[in-house]
Protein backbone atom coordinates (compact mmCIF):
# COMPACT_ATOMS: atom_id res chain seq x y z
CA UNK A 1 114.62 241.12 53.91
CA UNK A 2 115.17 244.90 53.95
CA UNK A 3 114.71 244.86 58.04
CA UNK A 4 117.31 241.76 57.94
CA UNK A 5 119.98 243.93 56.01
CA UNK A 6 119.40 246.97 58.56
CA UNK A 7 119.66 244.73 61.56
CA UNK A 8 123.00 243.01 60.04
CA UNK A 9 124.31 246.12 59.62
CA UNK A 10 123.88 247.56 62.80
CA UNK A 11 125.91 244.44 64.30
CA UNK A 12 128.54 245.28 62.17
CA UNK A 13 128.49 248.80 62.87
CA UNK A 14 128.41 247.48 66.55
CA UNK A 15 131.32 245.15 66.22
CA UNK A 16 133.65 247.61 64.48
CA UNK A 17 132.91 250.20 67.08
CA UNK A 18 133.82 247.68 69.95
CA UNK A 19 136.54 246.64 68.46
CA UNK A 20 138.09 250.02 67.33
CA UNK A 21 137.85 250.94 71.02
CA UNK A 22 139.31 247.62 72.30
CA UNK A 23 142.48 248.02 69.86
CA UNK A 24 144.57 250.80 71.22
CA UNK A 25 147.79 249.06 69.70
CA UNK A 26 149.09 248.07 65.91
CA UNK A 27 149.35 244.70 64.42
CA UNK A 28 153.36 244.74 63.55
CA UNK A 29 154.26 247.11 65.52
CA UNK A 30 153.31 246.47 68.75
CA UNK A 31 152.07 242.74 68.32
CA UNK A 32 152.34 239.90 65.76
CA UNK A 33 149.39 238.00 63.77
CA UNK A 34 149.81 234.60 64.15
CA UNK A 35 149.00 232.97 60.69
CA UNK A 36 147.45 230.32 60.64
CA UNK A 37 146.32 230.67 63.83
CA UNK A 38 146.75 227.46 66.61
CA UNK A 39 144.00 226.01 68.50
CA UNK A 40 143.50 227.26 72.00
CA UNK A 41 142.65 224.26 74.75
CA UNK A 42 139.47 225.35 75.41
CA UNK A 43 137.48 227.00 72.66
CA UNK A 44 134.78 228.64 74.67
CA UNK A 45 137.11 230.86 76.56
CA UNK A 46 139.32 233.44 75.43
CA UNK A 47 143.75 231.66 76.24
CA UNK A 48 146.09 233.94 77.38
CA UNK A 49 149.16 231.69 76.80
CA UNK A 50 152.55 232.60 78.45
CA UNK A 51 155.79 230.90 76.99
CA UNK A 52 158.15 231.07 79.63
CA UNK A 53 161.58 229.14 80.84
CA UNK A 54 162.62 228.83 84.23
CA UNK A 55 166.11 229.32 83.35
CA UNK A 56 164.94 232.54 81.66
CA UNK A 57 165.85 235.95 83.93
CA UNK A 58 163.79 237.69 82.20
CA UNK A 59 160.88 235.40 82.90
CA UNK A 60 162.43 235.10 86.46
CA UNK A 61 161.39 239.45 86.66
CA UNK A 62 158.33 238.87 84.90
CA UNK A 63 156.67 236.55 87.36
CA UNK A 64 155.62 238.64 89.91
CA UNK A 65 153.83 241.24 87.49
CA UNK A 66 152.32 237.89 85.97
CA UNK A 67 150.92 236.75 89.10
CA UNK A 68 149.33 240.18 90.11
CA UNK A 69 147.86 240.29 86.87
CA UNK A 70 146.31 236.57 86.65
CA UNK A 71 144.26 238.04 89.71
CA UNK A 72 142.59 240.61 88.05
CA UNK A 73 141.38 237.98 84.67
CA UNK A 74 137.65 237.76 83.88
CA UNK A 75 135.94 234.10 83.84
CA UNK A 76 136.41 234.02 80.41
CA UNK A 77 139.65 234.18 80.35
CA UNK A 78 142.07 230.95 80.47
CA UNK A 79 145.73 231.42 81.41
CA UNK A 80 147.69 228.72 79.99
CA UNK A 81 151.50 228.54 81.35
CA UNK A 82 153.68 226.89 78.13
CA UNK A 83 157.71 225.68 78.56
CA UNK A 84 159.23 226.66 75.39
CA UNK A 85 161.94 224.29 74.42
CA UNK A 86 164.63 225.01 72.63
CA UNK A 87 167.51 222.34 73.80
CA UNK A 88 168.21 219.72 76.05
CA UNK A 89 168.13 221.56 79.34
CA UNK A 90 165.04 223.52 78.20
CA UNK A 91 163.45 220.28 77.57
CA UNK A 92 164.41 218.67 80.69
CA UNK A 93 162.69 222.30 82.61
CA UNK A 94 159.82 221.32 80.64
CA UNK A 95 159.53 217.70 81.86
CA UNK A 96 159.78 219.46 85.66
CA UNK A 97 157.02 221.98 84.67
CA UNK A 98 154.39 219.23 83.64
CA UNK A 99 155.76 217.44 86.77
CA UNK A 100 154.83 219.79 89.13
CA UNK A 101 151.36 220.16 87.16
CA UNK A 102 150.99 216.10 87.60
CA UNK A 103 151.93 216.28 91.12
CA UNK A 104 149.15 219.01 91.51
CA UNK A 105 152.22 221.15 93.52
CA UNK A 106 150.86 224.47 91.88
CA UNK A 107 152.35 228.08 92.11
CA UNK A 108 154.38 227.49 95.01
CA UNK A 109 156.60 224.64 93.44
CA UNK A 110 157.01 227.41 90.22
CA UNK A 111 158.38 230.02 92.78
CA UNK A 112 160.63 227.14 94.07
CA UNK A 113 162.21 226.05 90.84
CA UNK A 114 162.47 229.73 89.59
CA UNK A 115 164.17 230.83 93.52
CA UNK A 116 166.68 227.63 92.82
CA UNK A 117 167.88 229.04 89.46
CA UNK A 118 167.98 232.54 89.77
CA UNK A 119 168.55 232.85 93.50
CA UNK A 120 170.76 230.19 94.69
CA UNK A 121 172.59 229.51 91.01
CA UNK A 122 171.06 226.02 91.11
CA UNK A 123 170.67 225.49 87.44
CA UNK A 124 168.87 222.19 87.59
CA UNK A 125 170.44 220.09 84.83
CA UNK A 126 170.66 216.32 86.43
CA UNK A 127 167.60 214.29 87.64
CA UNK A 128 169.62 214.32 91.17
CA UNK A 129 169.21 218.03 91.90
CA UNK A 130 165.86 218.43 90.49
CA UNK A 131 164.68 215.35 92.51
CA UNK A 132 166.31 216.98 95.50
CA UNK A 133 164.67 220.18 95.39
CA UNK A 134 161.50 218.69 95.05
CA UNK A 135 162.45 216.76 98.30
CA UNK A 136 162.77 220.10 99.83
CA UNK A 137 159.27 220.67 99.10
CA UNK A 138 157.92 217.47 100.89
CA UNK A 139 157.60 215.49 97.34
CA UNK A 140 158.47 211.51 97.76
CA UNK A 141 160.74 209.75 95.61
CA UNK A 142 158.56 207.77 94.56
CA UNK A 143 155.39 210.32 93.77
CA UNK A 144 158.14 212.34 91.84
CA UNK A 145 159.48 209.67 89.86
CA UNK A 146 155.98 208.41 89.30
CA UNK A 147 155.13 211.80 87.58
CA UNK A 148 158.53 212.82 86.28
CA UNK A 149 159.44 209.52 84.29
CA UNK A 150 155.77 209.15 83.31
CA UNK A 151 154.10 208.61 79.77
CA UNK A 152 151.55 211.33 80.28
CA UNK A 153 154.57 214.28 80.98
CA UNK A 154 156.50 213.20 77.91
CA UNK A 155 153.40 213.44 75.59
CA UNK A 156 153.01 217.10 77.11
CA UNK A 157 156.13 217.84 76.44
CA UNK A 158 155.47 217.01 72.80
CA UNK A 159 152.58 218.62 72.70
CA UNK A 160 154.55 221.80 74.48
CA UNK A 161 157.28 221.59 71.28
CA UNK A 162 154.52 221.90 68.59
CA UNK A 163 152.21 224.47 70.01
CA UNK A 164 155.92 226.52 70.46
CA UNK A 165 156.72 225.77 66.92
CA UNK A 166 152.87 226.96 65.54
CA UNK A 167 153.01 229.74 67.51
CA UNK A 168 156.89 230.84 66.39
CA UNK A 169 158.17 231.95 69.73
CA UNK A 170 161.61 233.03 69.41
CA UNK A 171 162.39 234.37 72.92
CA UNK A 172 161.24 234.29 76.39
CA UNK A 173 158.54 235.50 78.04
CA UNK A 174 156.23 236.02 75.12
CA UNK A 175 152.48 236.02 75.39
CA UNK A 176 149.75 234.83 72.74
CA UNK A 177 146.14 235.76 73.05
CA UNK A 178 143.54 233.41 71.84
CA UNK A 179 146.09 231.65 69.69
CA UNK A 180 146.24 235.02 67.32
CA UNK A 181 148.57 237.43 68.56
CA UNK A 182 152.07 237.42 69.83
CA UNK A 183 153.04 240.11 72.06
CA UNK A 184 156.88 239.83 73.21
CA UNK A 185 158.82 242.62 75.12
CA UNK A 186 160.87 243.48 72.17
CA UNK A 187 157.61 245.19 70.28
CA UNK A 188 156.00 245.74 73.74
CA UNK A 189 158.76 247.80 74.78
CA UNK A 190 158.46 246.79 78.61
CA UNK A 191 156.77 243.39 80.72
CA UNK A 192 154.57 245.78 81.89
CA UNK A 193 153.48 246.89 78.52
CA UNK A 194 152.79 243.46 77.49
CA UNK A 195 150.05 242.87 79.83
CA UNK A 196 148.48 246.03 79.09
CA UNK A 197 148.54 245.03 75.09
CA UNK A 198 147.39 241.38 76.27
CA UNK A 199 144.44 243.08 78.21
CA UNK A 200 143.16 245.44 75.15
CA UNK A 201 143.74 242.10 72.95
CA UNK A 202 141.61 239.98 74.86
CA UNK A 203 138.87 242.79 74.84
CA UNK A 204 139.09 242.61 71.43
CA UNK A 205 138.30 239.16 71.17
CA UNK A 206 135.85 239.75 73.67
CA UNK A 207 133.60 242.53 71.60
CA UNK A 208 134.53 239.86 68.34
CA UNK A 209 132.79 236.99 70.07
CA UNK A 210 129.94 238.89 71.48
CA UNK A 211 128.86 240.35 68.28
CA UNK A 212 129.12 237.22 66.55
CA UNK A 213 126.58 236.01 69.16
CA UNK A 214 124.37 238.84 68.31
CA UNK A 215 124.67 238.31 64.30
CA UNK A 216 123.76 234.71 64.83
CA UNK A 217 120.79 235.99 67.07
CA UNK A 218 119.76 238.44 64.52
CA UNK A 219 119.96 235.82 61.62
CA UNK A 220 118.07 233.15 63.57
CA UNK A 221 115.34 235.94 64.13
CA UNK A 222 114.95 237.14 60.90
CA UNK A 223 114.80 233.43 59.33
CA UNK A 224 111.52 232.91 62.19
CA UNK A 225 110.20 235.67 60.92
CA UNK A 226 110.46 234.77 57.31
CA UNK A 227 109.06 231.57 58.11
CA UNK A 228 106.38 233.34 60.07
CA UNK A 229 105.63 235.40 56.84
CA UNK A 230 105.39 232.42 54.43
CA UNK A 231 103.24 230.49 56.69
């Protein structure tokens, strides 16, 4: 039991260290705690979740840093791009954005619909333009009302609302790491600044889940070698 205790403890000790060197940046002051927390999509990976609107010129700026950044993510990282939605043309964006993620169009069709709005002043607010753009960009009729109009893109939309709602995003761009922390450039200070709080947030979560692994290492140990002792 005694050599249980010590190993426990040294995790800890472990875990606090990692994550004491991970956290250069203040809970409240230069993020926000999400509370409760919202469920990432996939649990085994650490989401880096961008709220974003195309319409946003702000988010417009932000994109390039974004992309340069995406390149330099670990495999256990998951970017997940999320409209936020706030009114009717927000909504409609959203429809495009799960669209173009249907249609399997990719990063190219993003730089399109954000080099309509903020370039050429095409804001994209009736079916006929934002069908005609993605005419531009060798889409069909058809394949584009096929995924536009579709069942599938309105539940994602939904689905877009709530996690904007859990996660209380009140401006665009905003990020959230591993559904816990909101970082937005009002606390960050700059877009650049957010990425670098987004990076020493996801090593935080990083040390958190390897020590975890450890403790439940340790734990399993020590219960075989009770086992072994009793026997």
């Amino acid at each position: 039991m005694k050599s249980f205790i010590k190993m426990m403890c040294v995790v800890s000790f472990a875990l606090c260290a990692s994550i004491s060197a991970a956290e250069e940046y203040v809970a409240g002051e230069d993020y926000d705690l999400i509370t409760p927390p919202f469920r990432t999509a996939n649990p085994d990976k650490i989401e880096v979740r961008e709220f974003f609107w195309y319409g946003c010129g702000h988010c417009f700026t932000f994109e390039p840093l974004l992309a340069a950044w995406k390149k330099t993510l670990a495999d256990d990282v998951d970017f997940q791009p999320s409209p936020a939605i706030w009114n009717a043309p927000m909504k409609t964006h959203a429809k495009v954005f799960f669209a173009v993620e249907a249609l399997g169009l990719g990063d190219s069709m993003h730089r399109a619909i954000f080099q309509a709005m903020h370039v050429d002043r095409n804001p994209l607010t009736t079916d006929a333009a934002i069908l005609k753009l993605f005419k531009s960009q060798g889409v069909s009729e058809a394949d584009f009302n096929r995924a536009y109009k579709s069942f599938g893109v309105g539940a994602q939309v939904g689905k877009a609302e709530s996690i904007m709602r859990e996660a209380k995003i009140s401006g665009t761009p905003e990020l959230v790491v591993a559904g816990k922390y909101r970082i937005s450039t009002r606390k960050a200070g700059s877009q650049a600044n957010m990425l670098k709080i987004a990076d020493a947030l996801v090593e935080k979560e990083r040390a958190i889940n390897t020590q975890a692994v450890k403790a439940a290492k340790v734990s399993m140990d020590a219960s075989d070698t009770q086992v072994a002792a009793l026997n």
